[in-house]
Protein backbone atom coordinates (compact mmCIF):
# COMPACT_ATOMS: atom_id res chain seq x y z
CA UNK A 1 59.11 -0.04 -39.66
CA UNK A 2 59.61 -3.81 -39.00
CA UNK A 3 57.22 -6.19 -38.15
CA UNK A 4 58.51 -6.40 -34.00
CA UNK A 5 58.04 -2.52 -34.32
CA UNK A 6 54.44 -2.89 -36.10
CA UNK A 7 53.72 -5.48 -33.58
CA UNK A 8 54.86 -3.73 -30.08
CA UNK A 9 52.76 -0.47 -32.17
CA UNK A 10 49.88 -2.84 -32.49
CA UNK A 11 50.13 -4.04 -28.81
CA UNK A 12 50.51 -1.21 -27.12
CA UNK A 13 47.08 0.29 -29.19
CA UNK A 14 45.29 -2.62 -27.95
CA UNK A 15 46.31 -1.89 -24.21
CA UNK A 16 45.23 1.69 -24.66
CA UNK A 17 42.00 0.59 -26.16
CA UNK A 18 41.66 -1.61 -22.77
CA UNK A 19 42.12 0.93 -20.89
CA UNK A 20 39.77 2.73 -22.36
CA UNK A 21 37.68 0.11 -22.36
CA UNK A 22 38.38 -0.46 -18.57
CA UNK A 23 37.02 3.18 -17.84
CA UNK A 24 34.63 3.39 -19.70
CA UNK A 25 33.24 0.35 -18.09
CA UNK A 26 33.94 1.48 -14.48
CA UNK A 27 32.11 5.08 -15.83
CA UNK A 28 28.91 2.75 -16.61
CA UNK A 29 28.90 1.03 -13.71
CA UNK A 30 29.08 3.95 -11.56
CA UNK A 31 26.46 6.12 -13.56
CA UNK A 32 23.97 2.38 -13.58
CA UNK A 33 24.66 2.47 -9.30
CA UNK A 34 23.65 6.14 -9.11
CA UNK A 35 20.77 6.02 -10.85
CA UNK A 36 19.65 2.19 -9.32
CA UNK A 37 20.17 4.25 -5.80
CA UNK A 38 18.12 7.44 -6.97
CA UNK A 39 15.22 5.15 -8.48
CA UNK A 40 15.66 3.55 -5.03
CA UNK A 41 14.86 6.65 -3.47
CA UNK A 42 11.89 7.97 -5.43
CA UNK A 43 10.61 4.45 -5.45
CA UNK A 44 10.81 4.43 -1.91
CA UNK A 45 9.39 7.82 -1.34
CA UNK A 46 6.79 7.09 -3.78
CA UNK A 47 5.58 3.85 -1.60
CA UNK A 48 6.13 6.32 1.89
CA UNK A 49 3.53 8.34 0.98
CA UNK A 50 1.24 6.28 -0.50
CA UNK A 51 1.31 4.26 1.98
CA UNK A 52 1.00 7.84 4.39
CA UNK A 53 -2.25 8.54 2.33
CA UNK A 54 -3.68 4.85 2.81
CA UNK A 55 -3.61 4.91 6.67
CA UNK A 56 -4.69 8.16 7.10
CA UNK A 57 -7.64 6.88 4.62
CA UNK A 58 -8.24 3.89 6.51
CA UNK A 59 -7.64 5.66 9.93
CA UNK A 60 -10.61 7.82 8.98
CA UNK A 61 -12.84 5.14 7.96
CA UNK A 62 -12.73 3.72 10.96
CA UNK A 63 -13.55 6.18 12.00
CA UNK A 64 -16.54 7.13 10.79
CA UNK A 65 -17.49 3.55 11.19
CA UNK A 66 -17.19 3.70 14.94
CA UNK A 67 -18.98 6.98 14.88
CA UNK A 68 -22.20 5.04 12.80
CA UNK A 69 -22.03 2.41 15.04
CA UNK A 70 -22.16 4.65 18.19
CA UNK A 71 -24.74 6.31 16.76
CA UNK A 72 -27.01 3.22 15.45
CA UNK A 73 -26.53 1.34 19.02
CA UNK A 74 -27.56 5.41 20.72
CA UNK A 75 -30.31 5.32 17.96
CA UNK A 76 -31.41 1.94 19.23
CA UNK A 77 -31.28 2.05 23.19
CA UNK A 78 -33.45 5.56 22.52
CA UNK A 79 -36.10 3.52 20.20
CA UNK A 80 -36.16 0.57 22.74
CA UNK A 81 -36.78 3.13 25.65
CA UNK A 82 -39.12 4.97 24.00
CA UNK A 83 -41.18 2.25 22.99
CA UNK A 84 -44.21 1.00 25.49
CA UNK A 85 -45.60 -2.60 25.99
CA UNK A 86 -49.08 -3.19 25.65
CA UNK A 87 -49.17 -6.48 27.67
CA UNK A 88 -53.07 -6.31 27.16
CA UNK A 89 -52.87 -6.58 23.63
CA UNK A 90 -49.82 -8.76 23.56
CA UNK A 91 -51.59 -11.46 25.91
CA UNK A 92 -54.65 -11.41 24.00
CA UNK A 93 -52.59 -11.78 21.11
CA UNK A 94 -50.60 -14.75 22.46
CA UNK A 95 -54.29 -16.23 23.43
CA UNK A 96 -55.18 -16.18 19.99
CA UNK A 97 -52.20 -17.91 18.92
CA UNK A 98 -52.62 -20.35 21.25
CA UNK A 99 -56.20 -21.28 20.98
CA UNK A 100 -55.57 -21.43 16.93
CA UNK A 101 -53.03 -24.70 17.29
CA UNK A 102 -55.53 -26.76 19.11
């Protein structure tokens, strides 16, 4: 074999090896994009539903917070109704206070 022959050889290895090279990269690339668009996915799904389970959370807290506060002000009116003014007692009181500042 002479050296053109050793050389062309040589040459036409290396294009093979490119080539290989070439595919193997494309391979890579193409196995990296599926699995960037599947951890897309379950990322995404993942954030869906926690997300889901945070509203529904919240959505019941409020809920129950409108529920106390209907309650409380209920509570309240039924207190203040119930209760009874003793305007006797409360003018004698007032008297008191009044005659103490002079």
């Amino acid at each position: 074999m002479d050296n053109s022959e050793v050389l062309g050889h040589l040459l036409k290895i290396e294009s093979e090896a490119a080539i290989l090279v070439n595919e193997a990269q494309a391979e890579a690339d193409k196995r990296i994009a599926e699995s960037e668009k599947l951890n897309k996915a379950s990322y995404e799904n993942h954030c869906r539903a926690k997300s889901e389970k945070l509203e529904k959370e919240l959505s019941e807290l409020i809920k129950l917070a409108q529920k106390n506060y209907r309650d409380e002000l209920e509570s309240y009116k039924e207190k203040k109704s119930a209760a009874s003014i003793d305007f006797k007692n409360f003018s004698l009181l007032l008297d008191k206070f009044i005659m103490e500042e002079t």
